[in-house]
Protein backbone atom coordinates (compact mmCIF):
# COMPACT_ATOMS: atom_id res chain seq x y z
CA UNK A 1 0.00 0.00 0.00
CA UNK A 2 0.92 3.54 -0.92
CA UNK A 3 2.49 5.95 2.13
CA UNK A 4 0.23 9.26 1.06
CA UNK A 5 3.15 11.93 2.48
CA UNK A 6 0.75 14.99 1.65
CA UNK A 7 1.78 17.64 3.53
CA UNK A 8 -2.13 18.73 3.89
CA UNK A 9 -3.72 15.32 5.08
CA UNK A 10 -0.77 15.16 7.59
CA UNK A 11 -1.55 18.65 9.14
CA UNK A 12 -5.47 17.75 9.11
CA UNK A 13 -4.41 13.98 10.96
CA UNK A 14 -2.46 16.12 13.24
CA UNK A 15 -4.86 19.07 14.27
CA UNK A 16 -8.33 18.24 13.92
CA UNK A 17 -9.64 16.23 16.95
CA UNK A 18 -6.13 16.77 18.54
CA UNK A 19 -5.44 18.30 21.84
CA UNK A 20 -1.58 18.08 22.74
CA UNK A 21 1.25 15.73 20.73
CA UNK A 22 4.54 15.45 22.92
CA UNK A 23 7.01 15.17 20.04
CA UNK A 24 5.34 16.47 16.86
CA UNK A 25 8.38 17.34 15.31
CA UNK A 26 9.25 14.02 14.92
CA UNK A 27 6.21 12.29 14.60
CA UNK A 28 5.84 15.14 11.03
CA UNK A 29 9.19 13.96 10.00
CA UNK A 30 8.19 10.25 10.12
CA UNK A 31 5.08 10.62 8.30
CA UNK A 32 6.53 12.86 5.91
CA UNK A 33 9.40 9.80 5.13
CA UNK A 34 7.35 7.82 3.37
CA UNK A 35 8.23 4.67 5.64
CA UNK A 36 4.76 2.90 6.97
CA UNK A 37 4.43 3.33 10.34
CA UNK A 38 2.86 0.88 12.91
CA UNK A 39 0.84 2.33 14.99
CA UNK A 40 0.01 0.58 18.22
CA UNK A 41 -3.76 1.15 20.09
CA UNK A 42 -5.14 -0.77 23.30
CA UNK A 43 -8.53 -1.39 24.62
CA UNK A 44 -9.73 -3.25 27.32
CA UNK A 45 -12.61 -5.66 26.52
CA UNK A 46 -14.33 -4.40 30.27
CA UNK A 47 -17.82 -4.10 28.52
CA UNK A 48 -19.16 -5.27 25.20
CA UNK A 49 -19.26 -2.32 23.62
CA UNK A 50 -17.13 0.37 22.19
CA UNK A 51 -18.47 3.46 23.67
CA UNK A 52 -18.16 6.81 21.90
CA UNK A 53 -14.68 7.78 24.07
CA UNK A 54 -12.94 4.73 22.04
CA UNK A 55 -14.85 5.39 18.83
CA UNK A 56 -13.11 8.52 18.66
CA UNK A 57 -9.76 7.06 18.80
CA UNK A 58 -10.55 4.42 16.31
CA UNK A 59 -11.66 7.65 14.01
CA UNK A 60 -8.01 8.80 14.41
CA UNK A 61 -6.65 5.45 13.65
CA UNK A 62 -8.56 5.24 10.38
CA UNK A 63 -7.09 8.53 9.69
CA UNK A 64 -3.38 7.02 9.94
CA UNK A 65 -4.89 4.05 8.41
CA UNK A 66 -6.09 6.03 5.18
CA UNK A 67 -2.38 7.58 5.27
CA UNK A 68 -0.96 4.14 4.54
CA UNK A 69 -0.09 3.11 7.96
CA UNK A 70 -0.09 0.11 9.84
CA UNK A 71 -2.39 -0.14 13.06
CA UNK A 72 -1.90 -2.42 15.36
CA UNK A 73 -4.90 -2.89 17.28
CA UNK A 74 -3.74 -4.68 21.42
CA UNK A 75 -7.41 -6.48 23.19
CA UNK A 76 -6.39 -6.29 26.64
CA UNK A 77 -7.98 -10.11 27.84
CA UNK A 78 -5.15 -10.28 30.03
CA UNK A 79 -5.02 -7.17 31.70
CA UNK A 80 -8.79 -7.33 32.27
CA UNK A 81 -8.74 -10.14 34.39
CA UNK A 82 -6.38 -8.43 36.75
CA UNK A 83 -8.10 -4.91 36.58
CA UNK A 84 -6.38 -1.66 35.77
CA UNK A 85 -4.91 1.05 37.62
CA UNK A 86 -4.60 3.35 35.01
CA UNK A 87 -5.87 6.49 35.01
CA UNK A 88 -8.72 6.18 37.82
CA UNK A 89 -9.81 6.70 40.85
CA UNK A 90 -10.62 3.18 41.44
CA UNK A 91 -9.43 -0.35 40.05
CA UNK A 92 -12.17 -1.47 38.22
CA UNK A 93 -14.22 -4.76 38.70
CA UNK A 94 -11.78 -7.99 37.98
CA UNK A 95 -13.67 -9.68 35.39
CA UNK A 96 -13.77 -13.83 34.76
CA UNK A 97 -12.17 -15.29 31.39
CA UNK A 98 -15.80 -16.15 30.56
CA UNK A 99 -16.86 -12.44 31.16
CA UNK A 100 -14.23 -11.07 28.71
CA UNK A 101 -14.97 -13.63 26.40
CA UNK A 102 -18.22 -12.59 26.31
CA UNK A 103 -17.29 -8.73 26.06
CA UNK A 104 -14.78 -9.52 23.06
CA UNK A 105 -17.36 -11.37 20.79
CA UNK A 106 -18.36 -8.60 19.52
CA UNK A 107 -15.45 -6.09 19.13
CA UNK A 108 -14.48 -7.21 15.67
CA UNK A 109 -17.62 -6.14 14.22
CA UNK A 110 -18.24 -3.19 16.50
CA UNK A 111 -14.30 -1.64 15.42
CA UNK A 112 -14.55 -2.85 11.54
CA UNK A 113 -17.69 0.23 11.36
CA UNK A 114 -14.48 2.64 12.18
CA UNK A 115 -11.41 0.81 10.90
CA UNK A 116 -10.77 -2.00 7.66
CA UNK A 117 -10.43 -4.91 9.59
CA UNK A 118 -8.67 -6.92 6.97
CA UNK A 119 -5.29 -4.53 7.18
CA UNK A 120 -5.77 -4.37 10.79
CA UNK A 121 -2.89 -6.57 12.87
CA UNK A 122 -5.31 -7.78 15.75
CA UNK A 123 -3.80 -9.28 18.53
CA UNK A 124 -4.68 -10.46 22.65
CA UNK A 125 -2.24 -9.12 25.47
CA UNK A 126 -1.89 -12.45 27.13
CA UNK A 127 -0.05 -13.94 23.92
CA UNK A 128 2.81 -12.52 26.11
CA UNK A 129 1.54 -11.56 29.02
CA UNK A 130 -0.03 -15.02 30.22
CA UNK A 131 3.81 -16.64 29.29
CA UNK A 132 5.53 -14.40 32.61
CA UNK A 133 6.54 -16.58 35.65
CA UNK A 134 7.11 -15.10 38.98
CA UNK A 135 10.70 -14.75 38.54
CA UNK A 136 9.93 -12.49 35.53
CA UNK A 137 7.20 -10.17 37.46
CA UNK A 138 9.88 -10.00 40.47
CA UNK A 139 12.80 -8.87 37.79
CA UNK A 140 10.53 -6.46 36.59
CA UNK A 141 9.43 -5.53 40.12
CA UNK A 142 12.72 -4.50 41.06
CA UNK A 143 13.19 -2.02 38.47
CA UNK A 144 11.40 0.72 40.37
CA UNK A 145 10.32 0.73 43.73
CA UNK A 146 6.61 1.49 45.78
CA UNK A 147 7.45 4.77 46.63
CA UNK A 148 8.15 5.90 42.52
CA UNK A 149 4.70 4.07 41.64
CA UNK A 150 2.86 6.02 44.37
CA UNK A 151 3.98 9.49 42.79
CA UNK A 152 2.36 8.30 39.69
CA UNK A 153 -0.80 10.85 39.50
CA UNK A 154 -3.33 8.24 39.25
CA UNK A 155 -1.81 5.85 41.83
CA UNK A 156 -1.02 8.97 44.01
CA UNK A 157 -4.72 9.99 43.90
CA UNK A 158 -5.88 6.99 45.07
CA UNK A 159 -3.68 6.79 47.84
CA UNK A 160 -4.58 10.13 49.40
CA UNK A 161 -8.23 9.06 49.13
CA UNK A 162 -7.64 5.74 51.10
CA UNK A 163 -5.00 7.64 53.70
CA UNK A 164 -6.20 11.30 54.19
């Protein structure tokens, strides 16, 4: 497939819907190479559907999609079961393999309104995720410590509302 470099259709991917990008320099440079990029999106299957907050990021994936690019969409089924700390003020509701199997059956259909599914590189979290042994989750514990996660803003949050 074709890498459209248009300088126009790059500033319109870049402004319209689009708050803040951290290094848009760079990220105009790549697109203006000519090399596909592969651009790499995660949901959580925690319901079963894609509500309008998601829909809006698919929109700006079919943007990068009509550009040429390579999107690389990540179902969370692993990270679901666990529940997230990411970016609230509560973990959410572990959910049961039969729960997000339920959730997922759907998705496919649901993101292919937004996105071509057939150029779409679909793949589960716990391809990798479920293959880490306790040794591995230690190793990576031990690169940081409780106190650095804590300052994290959404862990932080959370911590002053349990300990006033």
């Amino acid at each position: 497939m074709k890498i459209i470099t248009n300088s126009q259709k790059i500033h319109q991917l870049l402004t319209k819907g689009v708050e803040k990008i951290i290094e848009k320099r760079s990220l105009v440079k790549k697109l203006k190479s000519g090399k596909r990029l592969r651009i790499k999106h995660g949901i959580d299957p925690t319901g079963p559907k894609i509500h309008l907050g998601r829909a809006a990021q698919l929109w700006k994936l079919r943007a990068f999609q009509e550009l040429g690019h390579q999107i690389i969409l990540i179902i969370g089924d692993f990270t679901a079961q666990i529940g997230d700390a990411s970016d609230k003020l509560a973990m959410r509701r572990l959910l049961s393999e039969e729960e997000i199997k339920e959730n997922m059956k759907d998705y496919s259909r649901q993101i292919g309104k937004i996105l071509d599914m057939k150029k779409v590189e679909l793949h589960y979290n716990s391809e990798w995720l479920n293959k880490l042994t306790a040794k591995d989750l230690l190793s990576l514990s031990m690169k940081f410590t409780a106190q650095q996660m804590i300052q994290r803003r959404n862990f932080k949050e959370r911590w002053e509302l349990v300990n006033p």
